[in-house]
PDB file of N, CA and C in Angstrom:
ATOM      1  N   UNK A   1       0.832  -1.188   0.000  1.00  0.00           N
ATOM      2  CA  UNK A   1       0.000   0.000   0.000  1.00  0.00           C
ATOM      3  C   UNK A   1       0.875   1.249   0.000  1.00  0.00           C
ATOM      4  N   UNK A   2       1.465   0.976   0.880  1.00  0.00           N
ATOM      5  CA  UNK A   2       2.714   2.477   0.845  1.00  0.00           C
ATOM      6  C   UNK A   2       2.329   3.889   1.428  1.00  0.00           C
ATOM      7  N   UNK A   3       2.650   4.656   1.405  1.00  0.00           N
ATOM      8  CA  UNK A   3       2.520   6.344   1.580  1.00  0.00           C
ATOM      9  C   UNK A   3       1.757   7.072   0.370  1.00  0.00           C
ATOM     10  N   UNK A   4       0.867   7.583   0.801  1.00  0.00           N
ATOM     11  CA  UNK A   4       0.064   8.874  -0.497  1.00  0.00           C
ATOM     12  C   UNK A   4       0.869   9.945  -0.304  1.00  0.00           C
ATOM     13  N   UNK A   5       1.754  10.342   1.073  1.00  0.00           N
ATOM     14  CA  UNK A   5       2.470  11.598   0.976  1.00  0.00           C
ATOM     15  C   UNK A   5       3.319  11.513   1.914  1.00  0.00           C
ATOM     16  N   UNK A   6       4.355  12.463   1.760  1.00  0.00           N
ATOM     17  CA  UNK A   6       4.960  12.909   3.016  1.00  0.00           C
ATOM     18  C   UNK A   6       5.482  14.117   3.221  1.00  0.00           C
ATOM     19  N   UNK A   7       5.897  14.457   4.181  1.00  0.00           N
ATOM     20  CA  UNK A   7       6.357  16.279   4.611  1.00  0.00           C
ATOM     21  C   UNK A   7       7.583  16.006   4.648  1.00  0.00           C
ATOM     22  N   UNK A   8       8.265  16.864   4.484  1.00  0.00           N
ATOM     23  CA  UNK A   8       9.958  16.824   4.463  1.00  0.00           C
ATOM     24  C   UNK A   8      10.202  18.546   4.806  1.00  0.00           C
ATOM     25  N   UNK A   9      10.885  18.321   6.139  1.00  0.00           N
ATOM     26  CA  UNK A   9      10.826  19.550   6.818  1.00  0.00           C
ATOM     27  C   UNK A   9      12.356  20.085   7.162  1.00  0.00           C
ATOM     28  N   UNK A  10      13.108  20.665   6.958  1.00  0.00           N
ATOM     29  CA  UNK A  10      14.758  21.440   7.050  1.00  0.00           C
ATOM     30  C   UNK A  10      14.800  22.090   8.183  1.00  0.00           C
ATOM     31  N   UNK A  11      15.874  21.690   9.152  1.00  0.00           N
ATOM     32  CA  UNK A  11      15.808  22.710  10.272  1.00  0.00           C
ATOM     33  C   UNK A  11      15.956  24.249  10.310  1.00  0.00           C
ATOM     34  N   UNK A  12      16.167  25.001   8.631  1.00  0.00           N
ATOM     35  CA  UNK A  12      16.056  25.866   8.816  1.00  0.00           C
ATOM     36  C   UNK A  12      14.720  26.888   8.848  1.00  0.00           C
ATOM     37  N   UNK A  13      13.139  25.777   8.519  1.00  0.00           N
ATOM     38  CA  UNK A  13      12.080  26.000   8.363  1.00  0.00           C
ATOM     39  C   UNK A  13      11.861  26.130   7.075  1.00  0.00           C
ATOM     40  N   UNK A  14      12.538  25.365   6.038  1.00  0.00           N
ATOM     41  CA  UNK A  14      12.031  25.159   4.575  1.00  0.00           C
ATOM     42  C   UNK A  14      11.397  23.834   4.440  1.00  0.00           C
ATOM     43  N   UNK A  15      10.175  23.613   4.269  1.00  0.00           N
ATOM     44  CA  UNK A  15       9.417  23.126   4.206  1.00  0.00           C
ATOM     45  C   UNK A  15       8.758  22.310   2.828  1.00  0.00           C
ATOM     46  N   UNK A  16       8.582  20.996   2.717  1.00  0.00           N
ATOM     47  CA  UNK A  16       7.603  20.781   1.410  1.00  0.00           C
ATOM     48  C   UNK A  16       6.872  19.732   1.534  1.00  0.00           C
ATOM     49  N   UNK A  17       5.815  19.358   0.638  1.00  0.00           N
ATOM     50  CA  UNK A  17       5.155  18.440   0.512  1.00  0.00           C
ATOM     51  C   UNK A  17       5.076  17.686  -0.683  1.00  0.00           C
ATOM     52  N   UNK A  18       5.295  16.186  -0.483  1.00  0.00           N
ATOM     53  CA  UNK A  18       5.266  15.299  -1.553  1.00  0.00           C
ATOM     54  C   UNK A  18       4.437  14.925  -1.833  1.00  0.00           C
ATOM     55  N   UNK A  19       3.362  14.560  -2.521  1.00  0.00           N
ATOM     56  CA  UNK A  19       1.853  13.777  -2.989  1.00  0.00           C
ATOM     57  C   UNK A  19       2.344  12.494  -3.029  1.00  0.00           C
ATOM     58  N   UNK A  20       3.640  11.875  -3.401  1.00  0.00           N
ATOM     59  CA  UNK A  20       3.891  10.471  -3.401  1.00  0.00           C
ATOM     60  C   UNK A  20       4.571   9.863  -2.926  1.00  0.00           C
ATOM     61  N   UNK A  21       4.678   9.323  -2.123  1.00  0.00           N
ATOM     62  CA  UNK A  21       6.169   8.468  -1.594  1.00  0.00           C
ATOM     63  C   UNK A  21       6.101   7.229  -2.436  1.00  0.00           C
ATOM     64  N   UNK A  22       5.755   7.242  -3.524  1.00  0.00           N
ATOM     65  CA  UNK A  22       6.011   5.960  -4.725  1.00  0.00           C
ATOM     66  C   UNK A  22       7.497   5.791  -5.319  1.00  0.00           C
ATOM     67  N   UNK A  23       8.521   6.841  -4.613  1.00  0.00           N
ATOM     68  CA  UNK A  23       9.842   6.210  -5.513  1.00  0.00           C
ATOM     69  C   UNK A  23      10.519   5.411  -4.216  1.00  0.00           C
ATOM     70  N   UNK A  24      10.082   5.318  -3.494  1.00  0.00           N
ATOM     71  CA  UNK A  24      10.760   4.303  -1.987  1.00  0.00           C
ATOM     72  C   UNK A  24       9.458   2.872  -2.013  1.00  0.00           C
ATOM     73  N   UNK A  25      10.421   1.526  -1.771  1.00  0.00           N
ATOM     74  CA  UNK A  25       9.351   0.709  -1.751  1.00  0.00           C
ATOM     75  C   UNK A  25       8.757   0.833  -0.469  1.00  0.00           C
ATOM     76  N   UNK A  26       7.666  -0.226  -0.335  1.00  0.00           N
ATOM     77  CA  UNK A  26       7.020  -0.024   0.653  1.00  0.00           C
ATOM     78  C   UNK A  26       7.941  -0.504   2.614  1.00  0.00           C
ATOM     79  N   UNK A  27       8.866  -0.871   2.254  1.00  0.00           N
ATOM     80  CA  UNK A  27       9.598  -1.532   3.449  1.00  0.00           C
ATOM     81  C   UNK A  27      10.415  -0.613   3.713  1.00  0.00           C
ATOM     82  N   UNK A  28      10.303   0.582   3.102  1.00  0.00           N
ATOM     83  CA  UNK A  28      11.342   1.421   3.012  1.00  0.00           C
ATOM     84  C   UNK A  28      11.273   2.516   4.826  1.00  0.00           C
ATOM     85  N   UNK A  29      11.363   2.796   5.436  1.00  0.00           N
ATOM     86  CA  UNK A  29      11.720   3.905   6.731  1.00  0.00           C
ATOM     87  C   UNK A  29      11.570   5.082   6.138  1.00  0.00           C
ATOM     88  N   UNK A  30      11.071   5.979   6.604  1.00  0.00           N
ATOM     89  CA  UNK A  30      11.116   7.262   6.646  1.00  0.00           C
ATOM     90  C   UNK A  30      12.382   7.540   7.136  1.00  0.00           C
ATOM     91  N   UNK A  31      12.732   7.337   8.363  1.00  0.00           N
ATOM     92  CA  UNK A  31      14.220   7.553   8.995  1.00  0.00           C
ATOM     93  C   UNK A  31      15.280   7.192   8.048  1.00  0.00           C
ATOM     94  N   UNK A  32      15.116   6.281   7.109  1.00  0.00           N
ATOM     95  CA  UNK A  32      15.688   5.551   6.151  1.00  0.00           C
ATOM     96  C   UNK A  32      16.519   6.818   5.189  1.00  0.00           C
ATOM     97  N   UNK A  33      15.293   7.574   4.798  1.00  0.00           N
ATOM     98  CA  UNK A  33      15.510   8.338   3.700  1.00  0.00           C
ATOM     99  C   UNK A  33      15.673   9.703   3.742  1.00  0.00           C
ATOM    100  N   UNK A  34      15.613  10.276   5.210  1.00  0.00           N
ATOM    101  CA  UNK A  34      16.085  11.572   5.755  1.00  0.00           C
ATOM    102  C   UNK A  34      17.567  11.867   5.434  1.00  0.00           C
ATOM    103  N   UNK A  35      18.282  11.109   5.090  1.00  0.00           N
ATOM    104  CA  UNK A  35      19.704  11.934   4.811  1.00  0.00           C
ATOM    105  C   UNK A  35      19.732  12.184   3.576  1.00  0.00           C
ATOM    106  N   UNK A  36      19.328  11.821   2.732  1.00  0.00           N
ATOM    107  CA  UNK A  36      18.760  11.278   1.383  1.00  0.00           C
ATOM    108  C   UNK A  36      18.285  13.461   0.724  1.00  0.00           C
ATOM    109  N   UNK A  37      17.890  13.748   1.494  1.00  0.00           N
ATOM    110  CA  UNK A  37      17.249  15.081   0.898  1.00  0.00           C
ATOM    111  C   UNK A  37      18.188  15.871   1.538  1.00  0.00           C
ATOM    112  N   UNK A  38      18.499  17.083   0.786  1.00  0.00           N
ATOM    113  CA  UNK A  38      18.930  18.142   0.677  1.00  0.00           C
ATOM    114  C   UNK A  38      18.115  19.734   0.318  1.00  0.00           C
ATOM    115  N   UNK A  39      18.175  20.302   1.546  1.00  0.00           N
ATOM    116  CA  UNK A  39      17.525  21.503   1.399  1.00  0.00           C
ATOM    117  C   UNK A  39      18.002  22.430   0.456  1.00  0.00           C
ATOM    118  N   UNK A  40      16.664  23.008  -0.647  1.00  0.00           N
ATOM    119  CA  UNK A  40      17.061  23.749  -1.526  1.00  0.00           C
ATOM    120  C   UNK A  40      17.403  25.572  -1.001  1.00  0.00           C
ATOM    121  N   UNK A  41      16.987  25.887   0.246  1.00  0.00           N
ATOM    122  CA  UNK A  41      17.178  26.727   0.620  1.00  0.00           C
ATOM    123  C   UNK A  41      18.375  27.012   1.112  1.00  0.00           C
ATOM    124  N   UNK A  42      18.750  26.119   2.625  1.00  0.00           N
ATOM    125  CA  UNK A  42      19.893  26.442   2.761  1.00  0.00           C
ATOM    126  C   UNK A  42      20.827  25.536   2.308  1.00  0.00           C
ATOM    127  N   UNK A  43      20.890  24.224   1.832  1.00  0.00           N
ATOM    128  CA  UNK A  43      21.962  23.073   1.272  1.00  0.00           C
ATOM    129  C   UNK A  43      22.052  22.042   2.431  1.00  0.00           C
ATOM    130  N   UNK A  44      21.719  22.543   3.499  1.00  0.00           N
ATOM    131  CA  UNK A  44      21.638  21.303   4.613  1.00  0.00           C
ATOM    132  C   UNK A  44      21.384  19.915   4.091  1.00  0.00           C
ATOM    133  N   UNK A  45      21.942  18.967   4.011  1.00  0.00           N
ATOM    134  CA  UNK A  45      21.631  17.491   4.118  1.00  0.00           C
ATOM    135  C   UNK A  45      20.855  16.984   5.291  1.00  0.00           C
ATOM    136  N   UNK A  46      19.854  16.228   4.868  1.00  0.00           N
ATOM    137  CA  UNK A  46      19.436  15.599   5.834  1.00  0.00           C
ATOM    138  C   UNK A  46      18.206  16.321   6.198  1.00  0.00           C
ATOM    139  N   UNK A  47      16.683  15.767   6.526  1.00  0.00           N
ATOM    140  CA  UNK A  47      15.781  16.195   6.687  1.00  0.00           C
ATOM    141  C   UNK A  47      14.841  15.243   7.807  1.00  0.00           C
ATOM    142  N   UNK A  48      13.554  16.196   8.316  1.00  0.00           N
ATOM    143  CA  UNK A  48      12.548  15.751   8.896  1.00  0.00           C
ATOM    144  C   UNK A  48      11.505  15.347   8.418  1.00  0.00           C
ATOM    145  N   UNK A  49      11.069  13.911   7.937  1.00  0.00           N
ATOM    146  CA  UNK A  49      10.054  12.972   6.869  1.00  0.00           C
ATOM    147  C   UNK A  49       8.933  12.222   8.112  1.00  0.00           C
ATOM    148  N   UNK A  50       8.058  13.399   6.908  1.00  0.00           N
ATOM    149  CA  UNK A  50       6.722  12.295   8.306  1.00  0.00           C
ATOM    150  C   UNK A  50       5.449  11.848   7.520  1.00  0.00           C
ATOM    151  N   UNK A  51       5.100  11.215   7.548  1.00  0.00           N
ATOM    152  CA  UNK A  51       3.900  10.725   6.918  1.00  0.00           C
ATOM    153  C   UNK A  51       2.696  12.143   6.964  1.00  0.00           C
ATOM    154  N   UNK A  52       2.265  11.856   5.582  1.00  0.00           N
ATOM    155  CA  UNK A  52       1.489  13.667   5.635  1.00  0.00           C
ATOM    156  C   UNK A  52      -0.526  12.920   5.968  1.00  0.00           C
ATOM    157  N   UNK A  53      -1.012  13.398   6.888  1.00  0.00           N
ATOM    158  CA  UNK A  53      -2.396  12.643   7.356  1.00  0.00           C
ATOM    159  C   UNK A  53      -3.207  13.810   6.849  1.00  0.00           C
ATOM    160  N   UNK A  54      -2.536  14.698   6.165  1.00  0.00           N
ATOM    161  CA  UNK A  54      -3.894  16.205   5.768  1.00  0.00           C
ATOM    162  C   UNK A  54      -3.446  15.944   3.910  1.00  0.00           C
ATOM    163  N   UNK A  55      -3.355  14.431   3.590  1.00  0.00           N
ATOM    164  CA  UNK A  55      -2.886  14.834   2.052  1.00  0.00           C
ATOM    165  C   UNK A  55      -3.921  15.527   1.248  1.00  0.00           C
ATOM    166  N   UNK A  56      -5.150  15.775   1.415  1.00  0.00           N
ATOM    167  CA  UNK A  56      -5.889  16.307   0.915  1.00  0.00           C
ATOM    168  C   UNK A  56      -5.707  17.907   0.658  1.00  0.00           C
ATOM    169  N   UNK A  57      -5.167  18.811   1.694  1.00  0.00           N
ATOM    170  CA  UNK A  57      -4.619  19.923   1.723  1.00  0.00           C
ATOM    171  C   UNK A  57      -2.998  19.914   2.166  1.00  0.00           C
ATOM    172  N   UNK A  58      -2.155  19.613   1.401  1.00  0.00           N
ATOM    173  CA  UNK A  58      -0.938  19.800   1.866  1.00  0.00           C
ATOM    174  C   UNK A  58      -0.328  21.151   2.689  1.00  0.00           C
ATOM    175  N   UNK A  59      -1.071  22.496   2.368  1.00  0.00           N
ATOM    176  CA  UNK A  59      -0.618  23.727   2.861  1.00  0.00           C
ATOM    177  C   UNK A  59      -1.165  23.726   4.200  1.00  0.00           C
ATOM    178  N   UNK A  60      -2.111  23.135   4.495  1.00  0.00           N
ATOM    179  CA  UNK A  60      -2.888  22.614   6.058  1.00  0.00           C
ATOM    180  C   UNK A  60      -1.821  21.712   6.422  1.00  0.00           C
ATOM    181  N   UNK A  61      -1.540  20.838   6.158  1.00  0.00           N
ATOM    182  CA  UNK A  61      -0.467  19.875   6.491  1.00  0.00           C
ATOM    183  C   UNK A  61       0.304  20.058   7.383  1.00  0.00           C
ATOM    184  N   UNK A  62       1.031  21.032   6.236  1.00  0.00           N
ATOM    185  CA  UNK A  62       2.125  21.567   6.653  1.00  0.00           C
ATOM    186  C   UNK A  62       2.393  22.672   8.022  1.00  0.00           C
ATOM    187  N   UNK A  63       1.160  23.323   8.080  1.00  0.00           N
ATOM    188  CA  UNK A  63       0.808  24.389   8.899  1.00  0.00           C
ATOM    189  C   UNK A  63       0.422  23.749  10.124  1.00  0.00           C
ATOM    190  N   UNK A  64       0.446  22.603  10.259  1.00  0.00           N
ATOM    191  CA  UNK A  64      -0.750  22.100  11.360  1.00  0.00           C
ATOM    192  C   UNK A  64      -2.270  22.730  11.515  1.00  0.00           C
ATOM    193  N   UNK A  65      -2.566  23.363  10.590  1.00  0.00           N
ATOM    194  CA  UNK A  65      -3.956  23.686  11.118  1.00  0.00           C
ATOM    195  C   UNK A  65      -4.823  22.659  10.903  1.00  0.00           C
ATOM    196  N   UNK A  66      -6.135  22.828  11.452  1.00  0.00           N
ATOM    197  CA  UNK A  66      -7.237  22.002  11.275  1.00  0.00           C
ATOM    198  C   UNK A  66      -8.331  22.354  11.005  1.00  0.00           C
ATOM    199  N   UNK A  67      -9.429  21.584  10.241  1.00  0.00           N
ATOM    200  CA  UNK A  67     -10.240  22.465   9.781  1.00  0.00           C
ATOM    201  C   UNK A  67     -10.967  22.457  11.316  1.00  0.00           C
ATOM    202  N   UNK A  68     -11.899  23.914  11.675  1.00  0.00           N
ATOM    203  CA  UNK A  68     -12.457  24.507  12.664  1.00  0.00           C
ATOM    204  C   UNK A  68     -13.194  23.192  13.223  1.00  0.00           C
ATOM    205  N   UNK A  69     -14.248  22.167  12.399  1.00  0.00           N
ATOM    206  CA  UNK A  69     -14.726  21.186  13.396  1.00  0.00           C
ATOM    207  C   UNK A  69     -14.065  20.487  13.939  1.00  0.00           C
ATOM    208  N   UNK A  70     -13.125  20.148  13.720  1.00  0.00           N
ATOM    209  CA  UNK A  70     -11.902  19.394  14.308  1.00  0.00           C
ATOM    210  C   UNK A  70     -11.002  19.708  16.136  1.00  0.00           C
ATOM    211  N   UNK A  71     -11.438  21.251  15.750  1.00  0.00           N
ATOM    212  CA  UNK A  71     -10.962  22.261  16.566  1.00  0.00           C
ATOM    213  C   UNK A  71     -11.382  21.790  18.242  1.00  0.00           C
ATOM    214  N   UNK A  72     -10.456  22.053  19.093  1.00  0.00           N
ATOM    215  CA  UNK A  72     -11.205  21.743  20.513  1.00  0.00           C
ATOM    216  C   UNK A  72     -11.424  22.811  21.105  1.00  0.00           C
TER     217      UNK A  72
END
């Protein structure tokens, strides 16, 4: 089944979202593939990969927001 997405986050706060994690097989780690990326902002190697649960809105995703019913 695999991943529909994931976040890949740079400690310098450059941020993105993938729609696919289809080029890693499915046995593959997230932890696996964090050294693997390189930030286009600052060049840092190495990133923060998390399974994305808002793939429907990636810019929500990313933001942590939620939609208001969700809200506590």
């Amino acid at each position: 089944m695999g991943l529909s997405g994931i976040l890949v986050y740079c400690h310098c706060g450059n941020h993105v979202a993938l729609d696919d994690g289809a080029p890693w097989p499915d046995e593959v780690r997230l932890s696996d593939i964090e050294p693997q990326f390189v930030c286009q902002g600052c060049g840092a190697r190495g990133a923060d990969v998390r399974p994305d649960f808002e793939r429907g809105n990636p810019k929500m995703a990313i933001t942590g927001h939620r939609p208001e019913s969700d809200e506590r």
